[in-house]
ModelCIF file with pLDDT and N, C-alpha, C, O atoms, coordinates in Angstrom:
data_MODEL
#
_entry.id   MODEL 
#
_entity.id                         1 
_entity.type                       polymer 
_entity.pdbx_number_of_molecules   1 
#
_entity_poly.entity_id                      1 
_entity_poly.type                           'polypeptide(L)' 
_entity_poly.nstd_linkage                   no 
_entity_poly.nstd_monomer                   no 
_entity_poly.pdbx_seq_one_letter_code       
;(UNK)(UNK)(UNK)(UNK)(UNK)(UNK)(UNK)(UNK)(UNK)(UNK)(UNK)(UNK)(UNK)(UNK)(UNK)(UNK)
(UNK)(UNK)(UNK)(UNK)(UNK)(UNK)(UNK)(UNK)(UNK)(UNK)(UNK)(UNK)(UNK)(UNK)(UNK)(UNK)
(UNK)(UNK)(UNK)(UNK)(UNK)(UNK)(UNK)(UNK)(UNK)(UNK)(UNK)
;
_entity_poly.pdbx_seq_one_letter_code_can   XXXXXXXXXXXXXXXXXXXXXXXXXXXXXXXXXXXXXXXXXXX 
_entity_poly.pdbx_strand_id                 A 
#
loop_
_entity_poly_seq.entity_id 
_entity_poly_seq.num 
_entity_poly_seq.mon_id 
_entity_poly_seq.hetero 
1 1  UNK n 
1 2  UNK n 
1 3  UNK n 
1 4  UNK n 
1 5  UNK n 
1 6  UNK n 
1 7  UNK n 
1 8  UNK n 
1 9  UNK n 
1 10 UNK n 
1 11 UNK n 
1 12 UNK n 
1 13 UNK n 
1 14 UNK n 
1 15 UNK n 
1 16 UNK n 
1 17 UNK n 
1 18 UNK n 
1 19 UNK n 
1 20 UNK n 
1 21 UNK n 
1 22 UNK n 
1 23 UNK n 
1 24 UNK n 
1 25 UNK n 
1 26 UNK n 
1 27 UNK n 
1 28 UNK n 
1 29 UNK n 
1 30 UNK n 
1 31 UNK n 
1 32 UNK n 
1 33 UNK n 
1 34 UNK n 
1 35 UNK n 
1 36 UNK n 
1 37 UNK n 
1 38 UNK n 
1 39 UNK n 
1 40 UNK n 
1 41 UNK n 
1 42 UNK n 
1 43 UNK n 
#
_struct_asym.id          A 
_struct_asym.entity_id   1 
#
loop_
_ma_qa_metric.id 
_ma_qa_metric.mode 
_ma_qa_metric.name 
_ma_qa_metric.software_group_id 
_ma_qa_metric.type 
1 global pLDDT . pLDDT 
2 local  pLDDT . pLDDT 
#
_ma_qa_metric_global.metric_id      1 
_ma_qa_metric_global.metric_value   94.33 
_ma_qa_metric_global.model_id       1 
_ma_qa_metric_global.ordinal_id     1 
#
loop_
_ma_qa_metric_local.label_asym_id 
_ma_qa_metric_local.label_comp_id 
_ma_qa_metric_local.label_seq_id 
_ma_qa_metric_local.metric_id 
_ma_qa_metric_local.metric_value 
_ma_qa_metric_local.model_id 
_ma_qa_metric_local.ordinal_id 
A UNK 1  2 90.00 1 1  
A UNK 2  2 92.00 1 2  
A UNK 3  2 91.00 1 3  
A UNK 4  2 92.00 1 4  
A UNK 5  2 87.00 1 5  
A UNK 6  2 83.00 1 6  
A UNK 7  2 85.00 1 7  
A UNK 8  2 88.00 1 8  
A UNK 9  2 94.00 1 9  
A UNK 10 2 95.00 1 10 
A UNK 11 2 96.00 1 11 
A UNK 12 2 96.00 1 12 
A UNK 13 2 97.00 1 13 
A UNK 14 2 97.00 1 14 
A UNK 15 2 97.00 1 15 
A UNK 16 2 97.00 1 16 
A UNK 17 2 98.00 1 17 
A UNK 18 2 98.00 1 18 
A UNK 19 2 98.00 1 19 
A UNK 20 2 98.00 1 20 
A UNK 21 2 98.00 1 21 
A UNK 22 2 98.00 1 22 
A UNK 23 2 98.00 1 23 
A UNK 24 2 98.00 1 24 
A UNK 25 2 98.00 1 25 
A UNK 26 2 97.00 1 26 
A UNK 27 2 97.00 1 27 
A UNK 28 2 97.00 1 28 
A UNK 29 2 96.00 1 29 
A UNK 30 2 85.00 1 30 
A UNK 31 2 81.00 1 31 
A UNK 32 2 83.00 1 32 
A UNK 33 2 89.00 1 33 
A UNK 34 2 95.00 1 34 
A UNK 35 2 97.00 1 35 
A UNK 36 2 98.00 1 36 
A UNK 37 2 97.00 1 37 
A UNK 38 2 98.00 1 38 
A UNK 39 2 98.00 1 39 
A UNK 40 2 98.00 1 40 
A UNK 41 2 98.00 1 41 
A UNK 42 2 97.00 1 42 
A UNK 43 2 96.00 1 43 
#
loop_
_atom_site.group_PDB 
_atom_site.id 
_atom_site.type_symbol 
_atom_site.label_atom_id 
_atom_site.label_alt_id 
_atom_site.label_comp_id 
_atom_site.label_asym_id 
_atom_site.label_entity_id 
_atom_site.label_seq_id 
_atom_site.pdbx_PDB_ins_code 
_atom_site.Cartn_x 
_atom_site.Cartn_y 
_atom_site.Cartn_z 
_atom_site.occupancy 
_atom_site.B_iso_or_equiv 
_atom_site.pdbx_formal_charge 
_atom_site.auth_seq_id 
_atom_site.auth_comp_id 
_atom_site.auth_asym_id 
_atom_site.auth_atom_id 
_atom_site.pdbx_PDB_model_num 
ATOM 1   N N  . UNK A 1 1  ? 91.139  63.960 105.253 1.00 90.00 ? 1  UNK A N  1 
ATOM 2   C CA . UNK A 1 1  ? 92.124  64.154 104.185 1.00 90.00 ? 1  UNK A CA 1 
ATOM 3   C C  . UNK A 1 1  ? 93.083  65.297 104.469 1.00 90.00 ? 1  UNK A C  1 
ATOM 4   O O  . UNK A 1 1  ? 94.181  65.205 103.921 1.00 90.00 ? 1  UNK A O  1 
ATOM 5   N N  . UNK A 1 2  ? 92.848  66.395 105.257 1.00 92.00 ? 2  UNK A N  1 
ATOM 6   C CA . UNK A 1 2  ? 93.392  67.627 105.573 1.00 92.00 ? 2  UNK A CA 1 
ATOM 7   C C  . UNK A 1 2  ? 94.532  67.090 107.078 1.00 92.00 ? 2  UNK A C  1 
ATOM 8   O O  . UNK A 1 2  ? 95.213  67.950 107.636 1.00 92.00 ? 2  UNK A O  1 
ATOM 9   N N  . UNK A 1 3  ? 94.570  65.449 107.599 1.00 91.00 ? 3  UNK A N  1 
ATOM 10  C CA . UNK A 1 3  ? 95.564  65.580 108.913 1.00 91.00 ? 3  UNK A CA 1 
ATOM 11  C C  . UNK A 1 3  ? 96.482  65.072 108.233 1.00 91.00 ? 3  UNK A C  1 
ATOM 12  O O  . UNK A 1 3  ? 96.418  64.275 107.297 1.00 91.00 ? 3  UNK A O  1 
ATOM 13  N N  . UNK A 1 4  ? 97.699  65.749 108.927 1.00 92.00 ? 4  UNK A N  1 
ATOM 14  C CA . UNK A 1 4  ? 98.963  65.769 108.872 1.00 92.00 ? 4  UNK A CA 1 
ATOM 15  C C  . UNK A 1 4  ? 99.211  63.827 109.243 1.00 92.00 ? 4  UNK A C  1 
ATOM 16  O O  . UNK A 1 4  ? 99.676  62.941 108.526 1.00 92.00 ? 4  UNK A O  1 
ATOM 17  N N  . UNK A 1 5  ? 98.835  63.801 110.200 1.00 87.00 ? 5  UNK A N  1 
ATOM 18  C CA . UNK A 1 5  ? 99.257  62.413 110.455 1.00 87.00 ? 5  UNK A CA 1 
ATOM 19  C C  . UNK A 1 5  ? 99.099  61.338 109.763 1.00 87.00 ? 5  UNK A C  1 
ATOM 20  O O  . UNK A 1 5  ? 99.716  60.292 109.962 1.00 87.00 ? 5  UNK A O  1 
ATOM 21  N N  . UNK A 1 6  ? 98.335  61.507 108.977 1.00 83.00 ? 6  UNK A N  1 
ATOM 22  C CA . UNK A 1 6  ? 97.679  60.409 107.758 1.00 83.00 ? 6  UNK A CA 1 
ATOM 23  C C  . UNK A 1 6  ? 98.409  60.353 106.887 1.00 83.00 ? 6  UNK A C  1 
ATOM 24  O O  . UNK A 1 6  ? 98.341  59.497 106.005 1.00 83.00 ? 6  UNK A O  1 
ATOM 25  N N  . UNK A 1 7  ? 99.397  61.398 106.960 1.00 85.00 ? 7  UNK A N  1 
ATOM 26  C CA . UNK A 1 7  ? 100.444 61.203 106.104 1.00 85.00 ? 7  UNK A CA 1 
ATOM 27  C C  . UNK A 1 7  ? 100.191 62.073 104.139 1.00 85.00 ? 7  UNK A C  1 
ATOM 28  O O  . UNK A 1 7  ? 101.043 62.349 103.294 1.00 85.00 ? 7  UNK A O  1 
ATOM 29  N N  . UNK A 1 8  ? 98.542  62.249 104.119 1.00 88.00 ? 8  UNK A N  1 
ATOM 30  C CA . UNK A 1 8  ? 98.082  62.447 102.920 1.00 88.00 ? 8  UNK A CA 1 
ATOM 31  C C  . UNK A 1 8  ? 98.128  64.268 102.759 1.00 88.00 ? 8  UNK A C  1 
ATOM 32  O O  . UNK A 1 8  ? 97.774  64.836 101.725 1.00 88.00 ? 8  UNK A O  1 
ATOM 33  N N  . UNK A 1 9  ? 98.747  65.155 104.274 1.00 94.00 ? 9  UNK A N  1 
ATOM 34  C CA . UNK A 1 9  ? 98.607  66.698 103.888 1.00 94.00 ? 9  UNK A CA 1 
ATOM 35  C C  . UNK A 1 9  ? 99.533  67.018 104.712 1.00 94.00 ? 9  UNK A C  1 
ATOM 36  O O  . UNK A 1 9  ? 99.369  66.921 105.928 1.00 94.00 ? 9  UNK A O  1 
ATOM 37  N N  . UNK A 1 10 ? 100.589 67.428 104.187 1.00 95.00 ? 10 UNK A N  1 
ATOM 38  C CA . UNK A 1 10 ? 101.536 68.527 104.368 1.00 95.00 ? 10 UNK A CA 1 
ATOM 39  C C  . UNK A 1 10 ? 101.867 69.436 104.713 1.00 95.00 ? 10 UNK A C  1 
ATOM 40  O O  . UNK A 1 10 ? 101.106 70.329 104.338 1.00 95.00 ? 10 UNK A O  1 
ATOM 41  N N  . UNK A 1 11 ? 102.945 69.905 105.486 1.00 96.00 ? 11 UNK A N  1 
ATOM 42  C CA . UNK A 1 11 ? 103.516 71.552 104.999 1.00 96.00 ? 11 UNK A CA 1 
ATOM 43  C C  . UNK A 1 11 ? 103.216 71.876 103.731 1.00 96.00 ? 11 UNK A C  1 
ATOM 44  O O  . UNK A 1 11 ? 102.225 72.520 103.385 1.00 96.00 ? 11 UNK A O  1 
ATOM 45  N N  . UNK A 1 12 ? 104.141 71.395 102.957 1.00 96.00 ? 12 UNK A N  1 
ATOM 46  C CA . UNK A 1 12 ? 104.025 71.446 101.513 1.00 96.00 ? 12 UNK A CA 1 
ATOM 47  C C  . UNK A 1 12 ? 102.932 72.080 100.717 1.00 96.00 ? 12 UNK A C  1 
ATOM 48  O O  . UNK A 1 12 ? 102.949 73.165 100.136 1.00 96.00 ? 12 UNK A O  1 
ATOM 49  N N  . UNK A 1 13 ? 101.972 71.189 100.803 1.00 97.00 ? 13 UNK A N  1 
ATOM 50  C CA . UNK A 1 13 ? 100.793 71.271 100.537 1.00 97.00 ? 13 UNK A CA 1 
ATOM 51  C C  . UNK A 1 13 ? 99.929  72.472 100.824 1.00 97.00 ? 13 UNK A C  1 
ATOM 52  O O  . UNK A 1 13 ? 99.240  73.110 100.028 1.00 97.00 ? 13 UNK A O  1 
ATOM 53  N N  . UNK A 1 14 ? 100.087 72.642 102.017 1.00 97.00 ? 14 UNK A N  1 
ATOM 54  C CA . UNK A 1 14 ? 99.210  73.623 102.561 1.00 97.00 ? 14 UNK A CA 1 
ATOM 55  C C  . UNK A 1 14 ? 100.083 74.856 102.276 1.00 97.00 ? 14 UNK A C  1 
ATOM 56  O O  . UNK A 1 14 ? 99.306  75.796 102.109 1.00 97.00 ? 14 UNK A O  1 
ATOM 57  N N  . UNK A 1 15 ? 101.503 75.314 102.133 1.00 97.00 ? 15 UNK A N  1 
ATOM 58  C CA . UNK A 1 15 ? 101.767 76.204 101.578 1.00 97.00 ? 15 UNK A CA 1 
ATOM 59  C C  . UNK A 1 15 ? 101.504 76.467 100.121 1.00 97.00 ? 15 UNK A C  1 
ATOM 60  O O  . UNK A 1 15 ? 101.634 77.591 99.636  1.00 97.00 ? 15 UNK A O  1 
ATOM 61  N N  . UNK A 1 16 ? 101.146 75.451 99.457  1.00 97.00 ? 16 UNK A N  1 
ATOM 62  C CA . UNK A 1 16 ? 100.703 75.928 98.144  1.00 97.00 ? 16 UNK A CA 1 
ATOM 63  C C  . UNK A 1 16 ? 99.419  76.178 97.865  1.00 97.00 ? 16 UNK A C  1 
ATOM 64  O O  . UNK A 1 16 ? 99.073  77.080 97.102  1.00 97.00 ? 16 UNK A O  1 
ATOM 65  N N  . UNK A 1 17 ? 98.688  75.461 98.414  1.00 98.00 ? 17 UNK A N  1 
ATOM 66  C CA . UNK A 1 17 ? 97.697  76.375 98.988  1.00 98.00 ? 17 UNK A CA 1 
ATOM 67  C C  . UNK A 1 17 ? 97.030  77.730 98.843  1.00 98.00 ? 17 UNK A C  1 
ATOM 68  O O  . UNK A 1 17 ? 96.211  78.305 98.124  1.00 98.00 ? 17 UNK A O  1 
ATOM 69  N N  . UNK A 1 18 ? 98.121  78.029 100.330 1.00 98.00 ? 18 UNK A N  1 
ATOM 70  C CA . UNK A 1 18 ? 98.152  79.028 100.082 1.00 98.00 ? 18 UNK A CA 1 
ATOM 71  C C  . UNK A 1 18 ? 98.493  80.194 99.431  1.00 98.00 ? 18 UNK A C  1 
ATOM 72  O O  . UNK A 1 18 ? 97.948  81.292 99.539  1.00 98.00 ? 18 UNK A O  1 
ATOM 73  N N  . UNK A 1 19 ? 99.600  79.823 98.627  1.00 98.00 ? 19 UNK A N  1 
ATOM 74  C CA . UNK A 1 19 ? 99.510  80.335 97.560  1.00 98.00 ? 19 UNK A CA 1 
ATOM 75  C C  . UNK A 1 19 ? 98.750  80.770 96.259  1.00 98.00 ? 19 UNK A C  1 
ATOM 76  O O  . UNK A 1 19 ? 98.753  81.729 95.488  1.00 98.00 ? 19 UNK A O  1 
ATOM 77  N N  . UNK A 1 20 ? 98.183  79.729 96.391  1.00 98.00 ? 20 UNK A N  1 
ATOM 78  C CA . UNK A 1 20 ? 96.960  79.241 95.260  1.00 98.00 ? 20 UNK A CA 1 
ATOM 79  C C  . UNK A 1 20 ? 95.938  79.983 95.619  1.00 98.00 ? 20 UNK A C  1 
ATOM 80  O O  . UNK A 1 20 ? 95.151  80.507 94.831  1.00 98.00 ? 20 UNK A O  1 
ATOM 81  N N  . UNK A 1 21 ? 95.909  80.048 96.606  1.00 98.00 ? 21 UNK A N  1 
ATOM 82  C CA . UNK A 1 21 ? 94.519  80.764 97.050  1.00 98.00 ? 21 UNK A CA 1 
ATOM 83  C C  . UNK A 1 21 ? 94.925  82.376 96.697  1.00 98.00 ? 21 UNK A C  1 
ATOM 84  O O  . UNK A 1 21 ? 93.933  83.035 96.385  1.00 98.00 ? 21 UNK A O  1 
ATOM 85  N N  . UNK A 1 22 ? 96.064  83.046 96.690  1.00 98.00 ? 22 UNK A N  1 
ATOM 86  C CA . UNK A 1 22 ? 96.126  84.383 96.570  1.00 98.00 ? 22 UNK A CA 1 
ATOM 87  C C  . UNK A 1 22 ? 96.507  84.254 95.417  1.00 98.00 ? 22 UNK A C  1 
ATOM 88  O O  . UNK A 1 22 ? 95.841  85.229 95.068  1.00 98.00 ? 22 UNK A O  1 
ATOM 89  N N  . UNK A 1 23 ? 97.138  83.830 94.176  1.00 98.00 ? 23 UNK A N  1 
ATOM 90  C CA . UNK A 1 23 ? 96.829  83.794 93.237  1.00 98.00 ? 23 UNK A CA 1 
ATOM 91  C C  . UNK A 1 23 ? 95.078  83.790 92.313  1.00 98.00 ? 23 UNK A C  1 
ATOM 92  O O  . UNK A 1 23 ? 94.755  84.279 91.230  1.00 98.00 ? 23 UNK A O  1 
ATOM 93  N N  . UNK A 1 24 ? 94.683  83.403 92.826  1.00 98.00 ? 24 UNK A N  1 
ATOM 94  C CA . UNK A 1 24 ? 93.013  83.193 92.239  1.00 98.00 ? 24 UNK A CA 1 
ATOM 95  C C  . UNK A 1 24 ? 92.596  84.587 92.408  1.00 98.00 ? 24 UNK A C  1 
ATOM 96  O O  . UNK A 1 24 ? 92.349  85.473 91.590  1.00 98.00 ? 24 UNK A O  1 
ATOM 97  N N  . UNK A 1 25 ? 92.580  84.530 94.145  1.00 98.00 ? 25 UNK A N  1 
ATOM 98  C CA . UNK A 1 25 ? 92.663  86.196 94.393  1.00 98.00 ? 25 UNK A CA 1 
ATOM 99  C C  . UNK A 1 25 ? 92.803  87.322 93.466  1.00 98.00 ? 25 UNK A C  1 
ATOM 100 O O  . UNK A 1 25 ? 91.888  88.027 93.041  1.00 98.00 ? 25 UNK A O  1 
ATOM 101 N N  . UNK A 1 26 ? 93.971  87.405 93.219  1.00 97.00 ? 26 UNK A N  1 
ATOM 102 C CA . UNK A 1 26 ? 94.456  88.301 92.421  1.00 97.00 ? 26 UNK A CA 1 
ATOM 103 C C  . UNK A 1 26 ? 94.291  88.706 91.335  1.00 97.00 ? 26 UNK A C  1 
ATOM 104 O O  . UNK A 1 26 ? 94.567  89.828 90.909  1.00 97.00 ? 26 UNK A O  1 
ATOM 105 N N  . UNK A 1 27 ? 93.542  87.300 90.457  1.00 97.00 ? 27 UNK A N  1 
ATOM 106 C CA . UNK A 1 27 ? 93.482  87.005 89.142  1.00 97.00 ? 27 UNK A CA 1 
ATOM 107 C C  . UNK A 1 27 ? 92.279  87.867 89.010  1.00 97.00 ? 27 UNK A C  1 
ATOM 108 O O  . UNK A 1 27 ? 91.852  87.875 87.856  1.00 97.00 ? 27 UNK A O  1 
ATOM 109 N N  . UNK A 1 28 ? 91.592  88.610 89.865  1.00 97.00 ? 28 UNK A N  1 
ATOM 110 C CA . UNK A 1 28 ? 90.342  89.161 89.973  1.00 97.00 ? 28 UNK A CA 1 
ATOM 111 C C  . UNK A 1 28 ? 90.837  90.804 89.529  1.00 97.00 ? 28 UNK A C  1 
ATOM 112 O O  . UNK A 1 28 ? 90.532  91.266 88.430  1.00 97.00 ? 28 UNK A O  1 
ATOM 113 N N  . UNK A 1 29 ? 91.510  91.463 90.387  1.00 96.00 ? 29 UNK A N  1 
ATOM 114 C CA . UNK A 1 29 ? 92.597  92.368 90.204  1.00 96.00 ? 29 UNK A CA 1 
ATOM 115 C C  . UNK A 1 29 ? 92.671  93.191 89.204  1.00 96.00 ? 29 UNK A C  1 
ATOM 116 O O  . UNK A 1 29 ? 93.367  92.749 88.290  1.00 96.00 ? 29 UNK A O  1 
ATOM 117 N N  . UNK A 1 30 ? 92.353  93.919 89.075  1.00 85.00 ? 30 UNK A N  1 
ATOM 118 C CA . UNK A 1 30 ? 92.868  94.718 87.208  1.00 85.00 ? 30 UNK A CA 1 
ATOM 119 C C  . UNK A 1 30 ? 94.074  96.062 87.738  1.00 85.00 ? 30 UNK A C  1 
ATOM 120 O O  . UNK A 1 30 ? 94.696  96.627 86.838  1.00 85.00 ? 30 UNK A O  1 
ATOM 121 N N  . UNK A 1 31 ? 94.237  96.344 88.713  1.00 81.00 ? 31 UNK A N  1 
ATOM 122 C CA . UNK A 1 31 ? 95.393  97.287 89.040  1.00 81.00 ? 31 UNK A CA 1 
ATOM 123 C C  . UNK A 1 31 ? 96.404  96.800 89.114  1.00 81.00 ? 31 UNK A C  1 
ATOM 124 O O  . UNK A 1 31 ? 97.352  97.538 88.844  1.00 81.00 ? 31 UNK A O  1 
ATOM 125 N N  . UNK A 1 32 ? 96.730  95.294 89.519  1.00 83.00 ? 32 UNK A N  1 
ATOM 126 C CA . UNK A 1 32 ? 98.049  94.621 89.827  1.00 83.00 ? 32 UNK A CA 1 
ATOM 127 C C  . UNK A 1 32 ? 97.935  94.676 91.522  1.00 83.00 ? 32 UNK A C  1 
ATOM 128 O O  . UNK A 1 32 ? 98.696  94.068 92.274  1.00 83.00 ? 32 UNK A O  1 
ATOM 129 N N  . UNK A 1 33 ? 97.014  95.388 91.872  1.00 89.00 ? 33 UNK A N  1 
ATOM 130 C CA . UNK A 1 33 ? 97.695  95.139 93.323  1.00 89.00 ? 33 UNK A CA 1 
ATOM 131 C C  . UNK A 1 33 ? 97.503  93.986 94.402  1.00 89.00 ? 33 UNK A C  1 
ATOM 132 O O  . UNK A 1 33 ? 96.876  92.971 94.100  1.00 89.00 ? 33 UNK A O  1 
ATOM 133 N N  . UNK A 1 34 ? 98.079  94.170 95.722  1.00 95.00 ? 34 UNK A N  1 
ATOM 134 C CA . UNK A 1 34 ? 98.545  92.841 95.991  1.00 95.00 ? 34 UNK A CA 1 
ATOM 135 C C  . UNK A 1 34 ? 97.270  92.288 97.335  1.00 95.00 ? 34 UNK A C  1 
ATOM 136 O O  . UNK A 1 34 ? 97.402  91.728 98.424  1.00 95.00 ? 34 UNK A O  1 
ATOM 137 N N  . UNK A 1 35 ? 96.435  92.644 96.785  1.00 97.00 ? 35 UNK A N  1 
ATOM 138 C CA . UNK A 1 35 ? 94.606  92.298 97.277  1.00 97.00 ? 35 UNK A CA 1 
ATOM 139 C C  . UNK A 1 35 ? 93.747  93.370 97.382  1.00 97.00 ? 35 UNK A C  1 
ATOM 140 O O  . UNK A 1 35 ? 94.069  94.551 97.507  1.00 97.00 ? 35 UNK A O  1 
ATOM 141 N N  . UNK A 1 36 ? 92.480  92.836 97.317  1.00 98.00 ? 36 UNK A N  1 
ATOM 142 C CA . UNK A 1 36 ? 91.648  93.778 97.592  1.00 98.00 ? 36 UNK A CA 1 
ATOM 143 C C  . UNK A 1 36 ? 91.287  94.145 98.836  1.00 98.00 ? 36 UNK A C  1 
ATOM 144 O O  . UNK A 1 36 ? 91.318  93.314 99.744  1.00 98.00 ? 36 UNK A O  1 
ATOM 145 N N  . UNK A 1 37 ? 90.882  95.485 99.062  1.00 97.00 ? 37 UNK A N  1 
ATOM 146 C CA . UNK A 1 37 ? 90.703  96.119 100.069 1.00 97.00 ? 37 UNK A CA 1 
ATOM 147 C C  . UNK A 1 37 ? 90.237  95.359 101.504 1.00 97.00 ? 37 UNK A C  1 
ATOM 148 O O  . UNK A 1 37 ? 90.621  95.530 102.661 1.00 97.00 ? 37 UNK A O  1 
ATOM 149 N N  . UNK A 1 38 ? 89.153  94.364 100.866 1.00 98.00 ? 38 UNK A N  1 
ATOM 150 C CA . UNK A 1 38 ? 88.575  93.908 102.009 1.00 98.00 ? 38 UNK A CA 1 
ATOM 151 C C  . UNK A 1 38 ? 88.476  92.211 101.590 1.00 98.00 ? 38 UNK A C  1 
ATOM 152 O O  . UNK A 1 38 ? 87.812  91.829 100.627 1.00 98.00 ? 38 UNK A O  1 
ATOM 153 N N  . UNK A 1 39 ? 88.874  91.735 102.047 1.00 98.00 ? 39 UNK A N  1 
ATOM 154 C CA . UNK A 1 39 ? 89.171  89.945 101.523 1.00 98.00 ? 39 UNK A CA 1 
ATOM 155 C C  . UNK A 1 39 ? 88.236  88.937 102.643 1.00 98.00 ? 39 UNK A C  1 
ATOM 156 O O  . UNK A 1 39 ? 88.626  88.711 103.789 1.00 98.00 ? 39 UNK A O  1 
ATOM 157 N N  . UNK A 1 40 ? 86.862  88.361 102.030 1.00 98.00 ? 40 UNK A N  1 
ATOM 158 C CA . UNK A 1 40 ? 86.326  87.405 102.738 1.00 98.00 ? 40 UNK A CA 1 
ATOM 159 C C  . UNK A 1 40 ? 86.405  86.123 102.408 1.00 98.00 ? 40 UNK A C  1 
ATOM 160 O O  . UNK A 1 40 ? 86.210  85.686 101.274 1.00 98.00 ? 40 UNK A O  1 
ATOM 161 N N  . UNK A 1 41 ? 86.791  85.256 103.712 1.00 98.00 ? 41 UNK A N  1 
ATOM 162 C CA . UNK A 1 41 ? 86.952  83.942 102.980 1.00 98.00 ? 41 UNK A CA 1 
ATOM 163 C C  . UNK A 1 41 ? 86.175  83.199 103.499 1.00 98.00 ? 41 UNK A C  1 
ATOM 164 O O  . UNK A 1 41 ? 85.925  83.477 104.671 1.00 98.00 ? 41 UNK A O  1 
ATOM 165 N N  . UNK A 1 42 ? 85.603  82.208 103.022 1.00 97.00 ? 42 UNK A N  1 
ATOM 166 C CA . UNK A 1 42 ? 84.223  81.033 103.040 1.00 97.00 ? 42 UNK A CA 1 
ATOM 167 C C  . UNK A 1 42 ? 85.374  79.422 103.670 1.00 97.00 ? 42 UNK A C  1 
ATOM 168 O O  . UNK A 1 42 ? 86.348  79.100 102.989 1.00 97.00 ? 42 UNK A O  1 
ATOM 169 N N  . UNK A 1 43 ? 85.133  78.896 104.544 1.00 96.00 ? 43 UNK A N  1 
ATOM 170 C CA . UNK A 1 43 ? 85.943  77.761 104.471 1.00 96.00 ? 43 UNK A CA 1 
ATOM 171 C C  . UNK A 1 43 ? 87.178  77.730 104.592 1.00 96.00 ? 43 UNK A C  1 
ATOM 172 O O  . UNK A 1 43 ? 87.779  76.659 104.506 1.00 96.00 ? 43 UNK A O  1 
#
């Protein structure tokens, strides 16, 4: 579901994403700032 060629995942996509993913991030946050110190990611 994640190849490009299949036509079903994107640029697009995967930039929102990533976005999405530092949004959630953030939502953790109580200073506003723009991540935490040390950021682990699973997957």
């Amino acid at each position: 579901e994640f190849r490009v060629g299949s036509g079903s995942w994107t640029e697009a996509k995967y930039r929102k994403r990533l976005d999405n993913t530092a949004k959630a991030v953030r939502s953790l946050l109580q200073d506003g700032s723009a991540g935490p110190d040390i950021l682990c990611l699973v997957e």
